[in-house]
C-alpha atoms as a PDB file:
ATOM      1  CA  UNK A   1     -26.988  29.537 -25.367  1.00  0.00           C
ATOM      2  CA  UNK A   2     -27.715  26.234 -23.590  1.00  0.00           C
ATOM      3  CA  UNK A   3     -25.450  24.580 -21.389  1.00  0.00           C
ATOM      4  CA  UNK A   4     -23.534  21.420 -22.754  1.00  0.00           C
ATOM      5  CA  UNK A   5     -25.302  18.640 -21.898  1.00  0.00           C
ATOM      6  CA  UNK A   6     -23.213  16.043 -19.822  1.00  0.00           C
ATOM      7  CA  UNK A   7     -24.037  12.256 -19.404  1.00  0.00           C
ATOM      8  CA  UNK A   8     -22.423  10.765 -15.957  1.00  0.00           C
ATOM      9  CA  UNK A   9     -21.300   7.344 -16.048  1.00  0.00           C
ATOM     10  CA  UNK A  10     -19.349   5.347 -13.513  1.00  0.00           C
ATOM     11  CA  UNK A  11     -18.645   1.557 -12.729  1.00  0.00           C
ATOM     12  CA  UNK A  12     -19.647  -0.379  -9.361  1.00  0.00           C
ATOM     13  CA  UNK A  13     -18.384  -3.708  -9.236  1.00  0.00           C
ATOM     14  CA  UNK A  14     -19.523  -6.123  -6.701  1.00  0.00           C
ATOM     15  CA  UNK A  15     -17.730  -8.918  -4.211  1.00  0.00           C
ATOM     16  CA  UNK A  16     -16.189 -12.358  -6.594  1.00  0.00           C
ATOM     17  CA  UNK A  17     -15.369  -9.124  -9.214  1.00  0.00           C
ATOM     18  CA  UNK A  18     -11.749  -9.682 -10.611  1.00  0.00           C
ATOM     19  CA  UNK A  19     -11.165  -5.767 -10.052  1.00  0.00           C
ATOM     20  CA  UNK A  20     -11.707  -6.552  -6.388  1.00  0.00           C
ATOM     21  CA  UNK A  21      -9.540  -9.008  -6.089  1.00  0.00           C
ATOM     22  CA  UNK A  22      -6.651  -7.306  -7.858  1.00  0.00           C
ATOM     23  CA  UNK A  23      -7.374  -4.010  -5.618  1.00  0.00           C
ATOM     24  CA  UNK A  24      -7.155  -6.639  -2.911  1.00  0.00           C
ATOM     25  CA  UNK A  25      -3.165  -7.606  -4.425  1.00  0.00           C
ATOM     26  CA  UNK A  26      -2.043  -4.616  -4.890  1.00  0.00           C
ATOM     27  CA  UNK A  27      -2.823  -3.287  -1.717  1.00  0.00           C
ATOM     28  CA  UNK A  28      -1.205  -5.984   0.010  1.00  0.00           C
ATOM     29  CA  UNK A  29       1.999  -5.581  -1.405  1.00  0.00           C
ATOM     30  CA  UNK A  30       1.596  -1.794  -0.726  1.00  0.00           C
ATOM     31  CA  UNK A  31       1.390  -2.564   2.543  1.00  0.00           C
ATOM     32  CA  UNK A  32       4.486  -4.933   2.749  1.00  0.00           C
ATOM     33  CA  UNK A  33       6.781  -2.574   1.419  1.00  0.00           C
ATOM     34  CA  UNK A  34       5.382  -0.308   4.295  1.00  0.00           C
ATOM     35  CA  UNK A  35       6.339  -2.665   6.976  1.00  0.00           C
ATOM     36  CA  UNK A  36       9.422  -2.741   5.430  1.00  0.00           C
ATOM     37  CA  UNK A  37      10.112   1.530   4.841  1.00  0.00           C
ATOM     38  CA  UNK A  38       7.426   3.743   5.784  1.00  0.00           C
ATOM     39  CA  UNK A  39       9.008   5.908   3.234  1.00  0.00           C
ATOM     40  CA  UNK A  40       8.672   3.427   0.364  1.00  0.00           C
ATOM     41  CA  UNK A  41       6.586   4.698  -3.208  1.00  0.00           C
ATOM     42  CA  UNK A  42       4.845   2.080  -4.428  1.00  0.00           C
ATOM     43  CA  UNK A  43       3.015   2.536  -7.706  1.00  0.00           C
ATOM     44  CA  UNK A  44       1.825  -1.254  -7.933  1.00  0.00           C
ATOM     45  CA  UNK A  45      -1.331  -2.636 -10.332  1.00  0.00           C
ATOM     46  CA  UNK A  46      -2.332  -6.216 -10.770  1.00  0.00           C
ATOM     47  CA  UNK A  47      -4.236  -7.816 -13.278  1.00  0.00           C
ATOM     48  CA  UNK A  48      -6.186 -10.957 -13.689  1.00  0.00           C
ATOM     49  CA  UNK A  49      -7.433 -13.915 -15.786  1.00  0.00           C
ATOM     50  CA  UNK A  50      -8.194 -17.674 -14.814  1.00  0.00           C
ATOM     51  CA  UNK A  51      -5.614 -18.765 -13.220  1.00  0.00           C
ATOM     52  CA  UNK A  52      -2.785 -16.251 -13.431  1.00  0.00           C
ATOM     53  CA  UNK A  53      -2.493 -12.657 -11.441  1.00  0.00           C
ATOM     54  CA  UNK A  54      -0.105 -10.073 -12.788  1.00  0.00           C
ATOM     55  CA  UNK A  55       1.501  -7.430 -10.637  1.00  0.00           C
ATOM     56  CA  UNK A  56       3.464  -4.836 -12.244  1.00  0.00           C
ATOM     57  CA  UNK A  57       4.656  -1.113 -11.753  1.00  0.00           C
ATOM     58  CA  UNK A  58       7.643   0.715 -10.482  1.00  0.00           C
ATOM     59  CA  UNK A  59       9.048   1.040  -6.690  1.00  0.00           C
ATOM     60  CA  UNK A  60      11.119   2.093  -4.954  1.00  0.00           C
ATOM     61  CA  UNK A  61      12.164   1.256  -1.158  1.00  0.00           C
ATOM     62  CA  UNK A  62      14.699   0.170   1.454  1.00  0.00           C
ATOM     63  CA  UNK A  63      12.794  -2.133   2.401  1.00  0.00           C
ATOM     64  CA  UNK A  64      13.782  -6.054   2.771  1.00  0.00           C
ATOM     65  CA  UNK A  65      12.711  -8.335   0.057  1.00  0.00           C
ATOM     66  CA  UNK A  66       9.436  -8.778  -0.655  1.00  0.00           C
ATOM     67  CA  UNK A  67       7.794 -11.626  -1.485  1.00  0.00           C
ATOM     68  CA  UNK A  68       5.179 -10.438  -4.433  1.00  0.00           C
ATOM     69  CA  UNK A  69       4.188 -13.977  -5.364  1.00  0.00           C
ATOM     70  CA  UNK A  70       3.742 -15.139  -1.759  1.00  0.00           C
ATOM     71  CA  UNK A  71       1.731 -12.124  -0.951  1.00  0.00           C
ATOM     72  CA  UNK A  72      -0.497 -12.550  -4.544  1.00  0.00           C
ATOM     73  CA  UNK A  73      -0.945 -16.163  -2.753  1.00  0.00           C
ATOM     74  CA  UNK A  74      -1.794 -15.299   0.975  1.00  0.00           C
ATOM     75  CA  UNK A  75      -4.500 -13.058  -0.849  1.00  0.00           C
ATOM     76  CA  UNK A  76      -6.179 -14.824  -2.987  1.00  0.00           C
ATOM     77  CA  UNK A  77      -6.621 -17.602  -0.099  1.00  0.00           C
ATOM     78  CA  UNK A  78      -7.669 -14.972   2.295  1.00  0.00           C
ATOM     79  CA  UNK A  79     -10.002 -13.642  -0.300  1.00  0.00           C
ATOM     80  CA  UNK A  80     -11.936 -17.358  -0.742  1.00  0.00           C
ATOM     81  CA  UNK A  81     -10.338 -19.064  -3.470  1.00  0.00           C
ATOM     82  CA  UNK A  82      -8.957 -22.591  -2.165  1.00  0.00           C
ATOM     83  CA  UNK A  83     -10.635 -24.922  -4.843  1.00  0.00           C
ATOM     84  CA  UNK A  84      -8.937 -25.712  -7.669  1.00  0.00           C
ATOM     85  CA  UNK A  85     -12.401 -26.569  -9.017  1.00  0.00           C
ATOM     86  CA  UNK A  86     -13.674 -23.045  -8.881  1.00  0.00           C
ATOM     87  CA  UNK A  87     -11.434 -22.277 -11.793  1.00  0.00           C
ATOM     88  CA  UNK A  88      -9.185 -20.378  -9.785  1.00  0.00           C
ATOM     89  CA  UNK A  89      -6.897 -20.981  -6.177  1.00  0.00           C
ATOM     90  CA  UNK A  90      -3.968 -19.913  -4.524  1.00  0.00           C
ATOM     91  CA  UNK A  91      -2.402 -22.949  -4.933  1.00  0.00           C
ATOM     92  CA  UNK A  92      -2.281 -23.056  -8.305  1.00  0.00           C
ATOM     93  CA  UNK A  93      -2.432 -19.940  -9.563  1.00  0.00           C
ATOM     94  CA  UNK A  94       0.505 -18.555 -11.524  1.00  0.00           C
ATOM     95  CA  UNK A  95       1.919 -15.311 -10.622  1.00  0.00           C
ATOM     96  CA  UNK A  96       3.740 -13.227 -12.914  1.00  0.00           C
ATOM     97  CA  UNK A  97       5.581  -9.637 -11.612  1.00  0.00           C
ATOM     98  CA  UNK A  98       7.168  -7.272 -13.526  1.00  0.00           C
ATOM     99  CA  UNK A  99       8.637  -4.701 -10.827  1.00  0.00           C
ATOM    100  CA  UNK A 100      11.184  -1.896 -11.565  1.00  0.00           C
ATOM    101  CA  UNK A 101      12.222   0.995  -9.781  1.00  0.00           C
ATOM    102  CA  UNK A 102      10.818   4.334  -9.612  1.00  0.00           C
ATOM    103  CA  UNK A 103      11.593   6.653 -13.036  1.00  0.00           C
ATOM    104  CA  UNK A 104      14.250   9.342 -11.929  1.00  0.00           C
ATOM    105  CA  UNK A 105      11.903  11.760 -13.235  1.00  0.00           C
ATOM    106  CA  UNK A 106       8.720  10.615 -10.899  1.00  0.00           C
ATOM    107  CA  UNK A 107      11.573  10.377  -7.740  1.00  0.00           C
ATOM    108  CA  UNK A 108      12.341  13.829  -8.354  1.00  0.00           C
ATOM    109  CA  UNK A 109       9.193  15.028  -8.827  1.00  0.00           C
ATOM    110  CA  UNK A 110       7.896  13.749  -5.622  1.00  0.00           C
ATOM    111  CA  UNK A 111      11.220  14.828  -3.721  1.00  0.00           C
ATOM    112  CA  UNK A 112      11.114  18.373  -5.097  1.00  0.00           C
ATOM    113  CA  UNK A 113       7.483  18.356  -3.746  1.00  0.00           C
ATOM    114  CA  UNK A 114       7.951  16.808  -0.216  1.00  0.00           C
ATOM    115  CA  UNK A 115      10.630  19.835  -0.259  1.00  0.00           C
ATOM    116  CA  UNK A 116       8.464  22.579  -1.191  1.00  0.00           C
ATOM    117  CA  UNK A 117       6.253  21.058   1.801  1.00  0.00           C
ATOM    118  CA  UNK A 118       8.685  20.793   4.523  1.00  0.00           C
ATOM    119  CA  UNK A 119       9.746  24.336   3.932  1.00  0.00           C
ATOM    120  CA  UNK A 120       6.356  26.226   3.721  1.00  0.00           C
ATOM    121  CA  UNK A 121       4.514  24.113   6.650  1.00  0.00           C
ATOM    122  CA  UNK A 122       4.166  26.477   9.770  1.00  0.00           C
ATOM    123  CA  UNK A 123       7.262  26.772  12.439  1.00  0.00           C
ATOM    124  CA  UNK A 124       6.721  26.950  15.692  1.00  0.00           C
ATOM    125  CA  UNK A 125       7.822  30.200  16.847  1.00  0.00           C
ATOM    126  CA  UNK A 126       7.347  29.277  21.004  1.00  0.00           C
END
């Protein structure tokens, strides 16, 4: 019998790509939250279009508040978009978040888990 045969695609996407860009967001507002509580869980996308990012997801931290459309903002400068004649800016740009806190289910997954963790890693015995 012949093996299955198996076709291997993937996607590359290059710089000025809108999945950069929202890799770019969603990073950044990862690493806000982490400023604010190393212990934060952040499960953040964003999405794009002309004119308009969307960052969405569930979180949950102690940290301060957090800024999301400020951050979208600072990004999308720092990335290179400052014209409003490029079709897209940080001036302009809408935002629009949609943020809510971690599922019960998810926290207590991941709790359970950290648990299991802390209790099997080695002890020192010294």
């Amino acid at each position: 019998m012949r093996a299955p045969r198996l076709l291997f695609t993937s996607e590359s996407v290059t710089e000025g790509h809108p999945d950069k860009l929202c890799d770019q967001v969603s990073d950044a507002v990862l690493d806000e939250f982490l400023r604010g509580d190393p212990l934060s869980r952040v499960a953040c996308e964003a999405a794009t279009t002309t004119g308009l990012v969307f960052v969405f997801g569930e979180i949950s931290s102690h940290a301060e508040y957090v800024d999301i459309p400020k951050i979208v903002r600072e990004t999308v400068r720092e990335i290179g978009y400052t014209k409003a004649e490029h079709g897209f800016d940080f001036e302009t740009c809408g935002t629009m978040v949609s943020i809510k806190e971690q599922s019960a289910d998810i926290k207590r997954g991941v709790d359970e888990a950290l648990e299991i963790r802390a209790n099997s890693a080695p002890h020192d015995e010294a």
